[in-house]
C-alpha atoms as a PDB file:
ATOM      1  CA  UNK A   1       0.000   0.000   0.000  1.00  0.00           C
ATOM      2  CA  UNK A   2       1.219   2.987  -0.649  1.00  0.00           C
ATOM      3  CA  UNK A   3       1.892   5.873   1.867  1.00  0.00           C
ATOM      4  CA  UNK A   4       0.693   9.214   0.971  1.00  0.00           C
ATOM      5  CA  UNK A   5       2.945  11.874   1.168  1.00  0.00           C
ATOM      6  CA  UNK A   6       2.506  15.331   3.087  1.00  0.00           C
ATOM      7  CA  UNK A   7       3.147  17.768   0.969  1.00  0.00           C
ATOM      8  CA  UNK A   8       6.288  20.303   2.522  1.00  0.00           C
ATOM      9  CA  UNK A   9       4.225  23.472   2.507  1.00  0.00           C
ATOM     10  CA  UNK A  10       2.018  21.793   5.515  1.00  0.00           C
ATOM     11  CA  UNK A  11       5.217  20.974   7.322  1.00  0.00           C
ATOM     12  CA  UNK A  12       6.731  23.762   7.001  1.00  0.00           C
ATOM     13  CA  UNK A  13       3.503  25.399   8.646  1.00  0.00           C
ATOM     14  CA  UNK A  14       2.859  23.168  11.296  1.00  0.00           C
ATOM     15  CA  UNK A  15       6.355  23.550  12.407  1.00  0.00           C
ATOM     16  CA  UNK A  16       6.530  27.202  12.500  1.00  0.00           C
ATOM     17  CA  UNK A  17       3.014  27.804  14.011  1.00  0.00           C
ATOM     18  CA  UNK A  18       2.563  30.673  15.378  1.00  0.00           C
ATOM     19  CA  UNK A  19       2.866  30.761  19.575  1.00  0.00           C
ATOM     20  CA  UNK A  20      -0.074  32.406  21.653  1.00  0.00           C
ATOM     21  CA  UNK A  21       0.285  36.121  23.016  1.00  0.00           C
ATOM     22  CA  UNK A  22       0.349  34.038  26.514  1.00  0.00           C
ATOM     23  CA  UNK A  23       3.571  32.280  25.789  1.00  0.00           C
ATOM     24  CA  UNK A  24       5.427  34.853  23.861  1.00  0.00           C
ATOM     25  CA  UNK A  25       3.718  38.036  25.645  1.00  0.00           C
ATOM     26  CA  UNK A  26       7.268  40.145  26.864  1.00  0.00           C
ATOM     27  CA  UNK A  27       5.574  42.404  28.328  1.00  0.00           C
ATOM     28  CA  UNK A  28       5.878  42.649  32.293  1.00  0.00           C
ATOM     29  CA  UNK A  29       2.511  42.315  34.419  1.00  0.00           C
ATOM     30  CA  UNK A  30       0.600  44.801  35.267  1.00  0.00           C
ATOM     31  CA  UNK A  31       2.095  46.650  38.013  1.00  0.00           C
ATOM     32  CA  UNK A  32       0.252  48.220  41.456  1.00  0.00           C
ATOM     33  CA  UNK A  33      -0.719  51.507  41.532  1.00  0.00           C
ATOM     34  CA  UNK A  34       1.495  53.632  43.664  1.00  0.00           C
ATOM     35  CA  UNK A  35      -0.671  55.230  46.637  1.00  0.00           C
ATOM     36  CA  UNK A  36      -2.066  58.627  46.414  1.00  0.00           C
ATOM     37  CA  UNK A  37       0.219  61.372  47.656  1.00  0.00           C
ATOM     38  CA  UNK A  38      -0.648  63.596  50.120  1.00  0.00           C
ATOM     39  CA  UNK A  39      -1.878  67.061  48.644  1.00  0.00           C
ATOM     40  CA  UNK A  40       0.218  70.155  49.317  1.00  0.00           C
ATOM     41  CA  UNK A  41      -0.480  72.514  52.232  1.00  0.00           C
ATOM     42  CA  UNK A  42      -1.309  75.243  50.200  1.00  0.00           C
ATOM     43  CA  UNK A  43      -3.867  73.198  48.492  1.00  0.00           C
ATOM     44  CA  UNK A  44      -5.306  72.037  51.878  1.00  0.00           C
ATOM     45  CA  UNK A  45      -5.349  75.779  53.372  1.00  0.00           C
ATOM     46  CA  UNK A  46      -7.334  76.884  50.172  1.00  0.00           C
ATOM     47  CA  UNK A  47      -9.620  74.042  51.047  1.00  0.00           C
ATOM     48  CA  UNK A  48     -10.109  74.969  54.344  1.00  0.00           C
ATOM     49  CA  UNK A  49     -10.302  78.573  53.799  1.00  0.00           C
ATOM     50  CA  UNK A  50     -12.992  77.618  51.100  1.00  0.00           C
ATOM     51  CA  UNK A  51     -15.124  75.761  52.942  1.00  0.00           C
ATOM     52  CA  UNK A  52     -15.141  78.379  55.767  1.00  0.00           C
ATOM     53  CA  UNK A  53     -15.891  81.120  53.682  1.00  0.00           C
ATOM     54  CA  UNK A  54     -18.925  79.636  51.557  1.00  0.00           C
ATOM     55  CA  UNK A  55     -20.109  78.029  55.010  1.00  0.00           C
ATOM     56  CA  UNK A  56     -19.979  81.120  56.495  1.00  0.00           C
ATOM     57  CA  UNK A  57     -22.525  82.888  53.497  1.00  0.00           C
ATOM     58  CA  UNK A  58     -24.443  80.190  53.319  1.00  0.00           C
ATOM     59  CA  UNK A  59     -25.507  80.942  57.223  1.00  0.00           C
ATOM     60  CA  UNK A  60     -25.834  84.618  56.574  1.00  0.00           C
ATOM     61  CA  UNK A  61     -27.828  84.191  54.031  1.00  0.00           C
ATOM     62  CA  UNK A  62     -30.187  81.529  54.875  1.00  0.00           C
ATOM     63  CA  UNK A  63     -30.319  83.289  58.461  1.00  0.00           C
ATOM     64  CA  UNK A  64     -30.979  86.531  56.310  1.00  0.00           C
ATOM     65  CA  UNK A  65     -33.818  84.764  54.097  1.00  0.00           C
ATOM     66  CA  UNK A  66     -36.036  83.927  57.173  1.00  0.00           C
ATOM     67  CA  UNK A  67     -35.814  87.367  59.051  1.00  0.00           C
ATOM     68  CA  UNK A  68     -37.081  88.553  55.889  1.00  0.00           C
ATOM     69  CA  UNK A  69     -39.300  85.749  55.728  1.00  0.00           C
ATOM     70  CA  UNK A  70     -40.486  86.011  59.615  1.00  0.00           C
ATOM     71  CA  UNK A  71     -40.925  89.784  58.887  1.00  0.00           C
ATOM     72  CA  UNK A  72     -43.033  89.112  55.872  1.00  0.00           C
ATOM     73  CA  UNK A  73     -45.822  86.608  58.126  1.00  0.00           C
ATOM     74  CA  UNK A  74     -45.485  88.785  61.258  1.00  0.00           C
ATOM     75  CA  UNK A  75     -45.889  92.086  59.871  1.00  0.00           C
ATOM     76  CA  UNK A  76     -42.249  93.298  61.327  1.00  0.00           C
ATOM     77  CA  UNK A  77     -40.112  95.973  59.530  1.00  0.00           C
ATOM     78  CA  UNK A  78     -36.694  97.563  60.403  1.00  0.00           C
ATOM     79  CA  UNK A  79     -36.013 101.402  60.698  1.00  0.00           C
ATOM     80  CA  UNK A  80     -32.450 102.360  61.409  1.00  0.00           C
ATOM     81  CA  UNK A  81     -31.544 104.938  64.828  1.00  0.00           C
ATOM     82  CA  UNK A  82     -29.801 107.794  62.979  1.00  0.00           C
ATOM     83  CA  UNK A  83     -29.698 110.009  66.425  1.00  0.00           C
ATOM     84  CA  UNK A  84     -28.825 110.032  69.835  1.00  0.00           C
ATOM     85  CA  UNK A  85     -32.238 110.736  71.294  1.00  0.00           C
ATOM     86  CA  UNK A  86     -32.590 107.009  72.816  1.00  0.00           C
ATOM     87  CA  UNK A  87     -29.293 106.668  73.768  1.00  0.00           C
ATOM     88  CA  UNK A  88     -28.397 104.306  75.545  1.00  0.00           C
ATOM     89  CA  UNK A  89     -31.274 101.571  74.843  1.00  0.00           C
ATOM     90  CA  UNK A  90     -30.887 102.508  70.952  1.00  0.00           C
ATOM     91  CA  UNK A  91     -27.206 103.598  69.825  1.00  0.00           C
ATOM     92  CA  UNK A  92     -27.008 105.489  66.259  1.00  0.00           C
ATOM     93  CA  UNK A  93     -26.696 102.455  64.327  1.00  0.00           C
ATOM     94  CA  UNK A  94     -29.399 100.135  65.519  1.00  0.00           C
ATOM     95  CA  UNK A  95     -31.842  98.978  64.081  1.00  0.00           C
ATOM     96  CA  UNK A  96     -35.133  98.655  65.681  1.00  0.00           C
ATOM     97  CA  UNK A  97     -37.530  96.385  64.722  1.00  0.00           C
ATOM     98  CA  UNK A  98     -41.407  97.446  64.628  1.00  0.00           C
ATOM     99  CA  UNK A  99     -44.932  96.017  64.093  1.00  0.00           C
ATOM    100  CA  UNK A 100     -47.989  97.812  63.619  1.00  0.00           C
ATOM    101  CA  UNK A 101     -50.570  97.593  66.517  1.00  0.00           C
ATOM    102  CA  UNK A 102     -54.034  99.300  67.688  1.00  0.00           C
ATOM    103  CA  UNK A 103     -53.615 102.232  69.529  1.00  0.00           C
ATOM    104  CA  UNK A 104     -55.260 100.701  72.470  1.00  0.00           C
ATOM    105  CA  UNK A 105     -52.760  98.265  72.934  1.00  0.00           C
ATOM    106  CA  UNK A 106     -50.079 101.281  73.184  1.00  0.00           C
ATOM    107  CA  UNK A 107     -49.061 101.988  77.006  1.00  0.00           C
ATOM    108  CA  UNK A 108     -46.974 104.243  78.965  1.00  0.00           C
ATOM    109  CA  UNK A 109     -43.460 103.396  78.721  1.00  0.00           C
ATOM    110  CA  UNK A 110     -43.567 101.529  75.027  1.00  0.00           C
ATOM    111  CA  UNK A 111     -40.935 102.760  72.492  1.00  0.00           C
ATOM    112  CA  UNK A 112     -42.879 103.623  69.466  1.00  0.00           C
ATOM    113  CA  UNK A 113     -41.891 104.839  65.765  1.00  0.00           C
ATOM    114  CA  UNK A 114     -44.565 107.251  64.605  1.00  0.00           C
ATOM    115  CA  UNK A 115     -44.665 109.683  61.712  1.00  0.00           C
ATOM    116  CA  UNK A 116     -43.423 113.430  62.208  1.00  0.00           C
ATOM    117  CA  UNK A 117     -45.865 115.879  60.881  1.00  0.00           C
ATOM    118  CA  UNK A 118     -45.602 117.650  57.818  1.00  0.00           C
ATOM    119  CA  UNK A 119     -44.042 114.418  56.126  1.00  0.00           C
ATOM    120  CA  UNK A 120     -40.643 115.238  57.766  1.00  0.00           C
ATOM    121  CA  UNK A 121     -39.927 111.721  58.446  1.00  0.00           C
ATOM    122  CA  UNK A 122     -40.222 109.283  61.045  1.00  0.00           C
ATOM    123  CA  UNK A 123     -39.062 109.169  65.153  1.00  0.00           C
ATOM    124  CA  UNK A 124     -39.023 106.579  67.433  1.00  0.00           C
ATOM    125  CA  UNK A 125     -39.385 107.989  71.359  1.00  0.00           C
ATOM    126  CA  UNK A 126     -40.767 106.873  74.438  1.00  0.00           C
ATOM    127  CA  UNK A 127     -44.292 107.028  75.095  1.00  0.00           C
ATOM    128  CA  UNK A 128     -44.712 109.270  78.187  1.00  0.00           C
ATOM    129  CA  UNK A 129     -48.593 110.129  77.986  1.00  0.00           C
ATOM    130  CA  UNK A 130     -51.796 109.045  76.094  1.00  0.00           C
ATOM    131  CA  UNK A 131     -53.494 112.135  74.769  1.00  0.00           C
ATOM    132  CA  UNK A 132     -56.198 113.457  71.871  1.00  0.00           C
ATOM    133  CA  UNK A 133     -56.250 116.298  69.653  1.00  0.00           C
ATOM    134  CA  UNK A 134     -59.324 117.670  68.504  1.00  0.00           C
ATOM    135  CA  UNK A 135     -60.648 114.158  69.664  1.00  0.00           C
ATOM    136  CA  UNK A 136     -58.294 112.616  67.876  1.00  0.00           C
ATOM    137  CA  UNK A 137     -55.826 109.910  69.416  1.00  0.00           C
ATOM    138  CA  UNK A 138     -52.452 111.321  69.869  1.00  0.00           C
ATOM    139  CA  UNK A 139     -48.877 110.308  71.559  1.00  0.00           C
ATOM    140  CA  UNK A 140     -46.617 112.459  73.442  1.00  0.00           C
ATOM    141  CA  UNK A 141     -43.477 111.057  73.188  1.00  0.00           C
ATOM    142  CA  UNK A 142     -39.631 112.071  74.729  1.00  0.00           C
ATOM    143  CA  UNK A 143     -36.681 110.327  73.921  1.00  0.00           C
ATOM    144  CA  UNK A 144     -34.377 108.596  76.860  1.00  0.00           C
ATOM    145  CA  UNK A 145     -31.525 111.060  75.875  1.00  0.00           C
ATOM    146  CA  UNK A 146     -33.686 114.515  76.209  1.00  0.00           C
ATOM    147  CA  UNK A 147     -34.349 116.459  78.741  1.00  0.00           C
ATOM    148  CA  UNK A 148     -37.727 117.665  78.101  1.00  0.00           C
ATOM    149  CA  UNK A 149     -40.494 115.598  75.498  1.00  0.00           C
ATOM    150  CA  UNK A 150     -41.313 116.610  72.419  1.00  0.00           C
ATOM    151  CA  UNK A 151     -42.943 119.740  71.304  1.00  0.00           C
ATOM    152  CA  UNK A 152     -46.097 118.529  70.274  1.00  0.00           C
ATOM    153  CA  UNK A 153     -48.084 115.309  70.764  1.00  0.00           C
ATOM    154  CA  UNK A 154     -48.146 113.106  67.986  1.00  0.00           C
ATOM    155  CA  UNK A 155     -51.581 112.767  66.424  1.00  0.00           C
ATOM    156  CA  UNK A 156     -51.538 108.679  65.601  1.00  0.00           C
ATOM    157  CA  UNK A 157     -53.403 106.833  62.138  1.00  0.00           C
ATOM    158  CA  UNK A 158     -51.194 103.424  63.183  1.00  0.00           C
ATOM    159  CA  UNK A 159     -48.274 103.290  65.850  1.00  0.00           C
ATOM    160  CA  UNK A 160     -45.977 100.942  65.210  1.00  0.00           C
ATOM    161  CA  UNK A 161     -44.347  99.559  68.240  1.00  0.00           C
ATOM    162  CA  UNK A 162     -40.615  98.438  68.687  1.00  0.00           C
ATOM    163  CA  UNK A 163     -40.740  94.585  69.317  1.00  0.00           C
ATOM    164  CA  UNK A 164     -36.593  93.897  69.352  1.00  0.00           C
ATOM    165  CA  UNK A 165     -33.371  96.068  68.391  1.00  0.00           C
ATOM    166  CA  UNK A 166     -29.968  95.022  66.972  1.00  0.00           C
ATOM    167  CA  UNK A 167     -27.255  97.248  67.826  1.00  0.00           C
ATOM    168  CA  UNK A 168     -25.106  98.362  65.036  1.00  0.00           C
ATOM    169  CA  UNK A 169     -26.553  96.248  61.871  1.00  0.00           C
ATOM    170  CA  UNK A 170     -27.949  99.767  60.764  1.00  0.00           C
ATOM    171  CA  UNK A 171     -24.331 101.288  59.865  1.00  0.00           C
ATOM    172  CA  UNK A 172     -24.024  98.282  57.364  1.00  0.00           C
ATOM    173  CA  UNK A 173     -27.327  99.079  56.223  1.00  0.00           C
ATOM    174  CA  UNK A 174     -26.021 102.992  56.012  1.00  0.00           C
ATOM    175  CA  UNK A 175     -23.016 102.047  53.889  1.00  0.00           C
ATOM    176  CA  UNK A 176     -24.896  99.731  51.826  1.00  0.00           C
ATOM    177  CA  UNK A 177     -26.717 102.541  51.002  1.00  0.00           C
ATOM    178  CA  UNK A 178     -24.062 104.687  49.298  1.00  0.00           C
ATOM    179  CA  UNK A 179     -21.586 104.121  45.948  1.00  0.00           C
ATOM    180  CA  UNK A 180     -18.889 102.993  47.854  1.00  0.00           C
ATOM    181  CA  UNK A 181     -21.236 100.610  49.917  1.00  0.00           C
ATOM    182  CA  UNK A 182     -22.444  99.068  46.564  1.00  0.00           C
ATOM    183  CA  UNK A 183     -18.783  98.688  45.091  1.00  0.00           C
ATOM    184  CA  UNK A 184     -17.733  96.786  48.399  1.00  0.00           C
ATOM    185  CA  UNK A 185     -21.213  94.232  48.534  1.00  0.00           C
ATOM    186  CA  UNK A 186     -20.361  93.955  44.701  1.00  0.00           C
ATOM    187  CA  UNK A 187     -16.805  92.815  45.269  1.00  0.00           C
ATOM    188  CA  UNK A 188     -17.847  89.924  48.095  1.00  0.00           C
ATOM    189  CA  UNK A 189     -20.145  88.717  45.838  1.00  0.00           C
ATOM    190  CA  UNK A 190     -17.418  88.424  43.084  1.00  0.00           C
ATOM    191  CA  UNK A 191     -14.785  86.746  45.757  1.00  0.00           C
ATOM    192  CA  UNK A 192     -17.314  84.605  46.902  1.00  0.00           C
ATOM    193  CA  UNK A 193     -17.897  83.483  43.027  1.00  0.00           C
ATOM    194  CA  UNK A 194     -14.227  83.181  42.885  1.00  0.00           C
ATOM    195  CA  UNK A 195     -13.746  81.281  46.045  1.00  0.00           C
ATOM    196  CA  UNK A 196     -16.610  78.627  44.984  1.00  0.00           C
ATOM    197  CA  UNK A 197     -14.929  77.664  41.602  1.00  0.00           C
ATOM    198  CA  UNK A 198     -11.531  77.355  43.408  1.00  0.00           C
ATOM    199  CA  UNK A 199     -12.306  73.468  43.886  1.00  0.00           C
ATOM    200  CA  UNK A 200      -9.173  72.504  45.395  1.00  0.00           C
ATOM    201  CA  UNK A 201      -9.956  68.420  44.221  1.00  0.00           C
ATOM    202  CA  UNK A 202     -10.418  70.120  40.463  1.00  0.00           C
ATOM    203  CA  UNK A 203      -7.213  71.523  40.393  1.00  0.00           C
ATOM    204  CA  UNK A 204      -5.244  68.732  41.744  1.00  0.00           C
ATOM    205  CA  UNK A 205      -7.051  66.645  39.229  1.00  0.00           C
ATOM    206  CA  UNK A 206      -6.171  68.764  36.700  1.00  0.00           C
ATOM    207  CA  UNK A 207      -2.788  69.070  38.119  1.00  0.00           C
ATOM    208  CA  UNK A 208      -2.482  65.192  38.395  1.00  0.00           C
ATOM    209  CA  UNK A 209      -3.884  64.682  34.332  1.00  0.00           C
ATOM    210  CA  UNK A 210      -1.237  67.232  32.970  1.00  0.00           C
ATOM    211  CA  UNK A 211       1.852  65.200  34.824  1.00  0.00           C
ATOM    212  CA  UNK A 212       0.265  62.065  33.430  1.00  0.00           C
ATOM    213  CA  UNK A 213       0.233  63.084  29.978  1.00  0.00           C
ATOM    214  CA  UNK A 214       3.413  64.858  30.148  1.00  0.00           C
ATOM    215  CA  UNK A 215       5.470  61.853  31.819  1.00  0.00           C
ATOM    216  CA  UNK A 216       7.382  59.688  29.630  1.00  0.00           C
ATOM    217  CA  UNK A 217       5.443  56.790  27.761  1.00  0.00           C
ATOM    218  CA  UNK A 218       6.124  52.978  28.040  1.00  0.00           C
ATOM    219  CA  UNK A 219       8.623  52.239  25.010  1.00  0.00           C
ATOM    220  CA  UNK A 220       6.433  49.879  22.352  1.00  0.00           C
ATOM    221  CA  UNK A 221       8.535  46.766  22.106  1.00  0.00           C
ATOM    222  CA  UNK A 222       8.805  44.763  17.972  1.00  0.00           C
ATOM    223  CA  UNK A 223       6.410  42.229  19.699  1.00  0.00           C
ATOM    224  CA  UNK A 224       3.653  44.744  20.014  1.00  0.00           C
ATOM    225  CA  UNK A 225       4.513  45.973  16.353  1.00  0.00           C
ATOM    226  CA  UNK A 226       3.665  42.736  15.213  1.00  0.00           C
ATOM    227  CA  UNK A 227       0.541  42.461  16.766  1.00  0.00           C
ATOM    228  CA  UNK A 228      -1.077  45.604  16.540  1.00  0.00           C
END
């Protein structure tokens, strides 16, 4: 019988097959990542100086949002102490907060802001006697700081009584109130802006991605040449 023969090609090719990537593979394993390093101080003080600073608004102004909010339901307003006259219960610079009540519930002794006459503004004095004009309910009122009362009683529509006072918030309310008041709340606002997209973890990521791409690169070996 005779034996058939292989022809030299297929020899040749089962010889010289071709070894897996898993036999051949040069390339080392993969090696552990190296632990995190420690960020630098001036990254942590930023950090902490961050997160004090927008902590710190976001207090103000949520405390600010329900005084505004409690004055809205309650009927309370503040009027600033621009004078002496109630010194030393209400400093210049307080503000004095008032509510509108019935002029029966007024008594002797209640600080009060009512309006001057002729539209010259308002004062806030002491109530030292209940009185009438022309039939008319009226207020006689003297500050703390005066000798005498005032001129004239006060003929009364509404009487708004002082419920609470907060020494010295009026001279930020003052300032506020002027160009160079404005300027200054305009600049906070803007550091405040600045100091919230100051993300310390963004710009040690960013800080971490540049030294990445900027380190040297693994040298490609003829293996992967041939295999890619």
């Amino acid at each position: 019988m005779t034996a058939r023969s292989t022809p030299a090609h297929r020899l040749e090719g089962k010889a010289s097959r071709r070894p897996s990537a898993s036999e051949t593979d040069p390339r080392p394993e993969a090696l552990p990542r190296a632990e995190a390093q420690p960020r630098p101080m001036w990254l942590r003080v930023l950090g902490a100086v961050r997160q004090t600073l927008l902590t710190a608004a976001a207090v103000l102004g949520g405390v600010s949002i329900l005084v505004f909010a409690g004055g809205l339901l309650l009927g309370i307003r503040p009027v600033v102490v621009i004078s002496g006259s109630m010194e030393p219960v209400l400093p210049v610079g307080s503000v004095a907060l008032i509510k509108s009540v019935d002029y029966d519930e007024v008594a002797v002794g209640d600080i009060v802001t009512v309006q001057r006459p002729r539209g010259l503004g308002l004062v806030t004095h002491r109530v030292v006697e209940k009185t009438t004009i022309d039939g008319s309910p009226a207020l006689e009122l003297k500050g703390d700081a005066n000798r005498t009362a005032d001129p004239d009683p006060y003929p009364v529509d509404t009487v708004s009584r002082m419920v609470l006072s907060v020494p010295g918030l009026g001279h930020i309310a003052i300032f506020l109130q002027n160009g160079n008041g404005f300027m200054a709340a305009a600049g906070i606002f803007l550091t405040l802006v600045s100091v919230y997209l100051l993300d310390p973890e963004k710009i040690l990521h960013a800080q971490t991605g540049a030294s990445r791409r900027s380190g040297p690169r693994r040298r490609t070996s003829d293996f992967d040449n041939h295999y890619q």
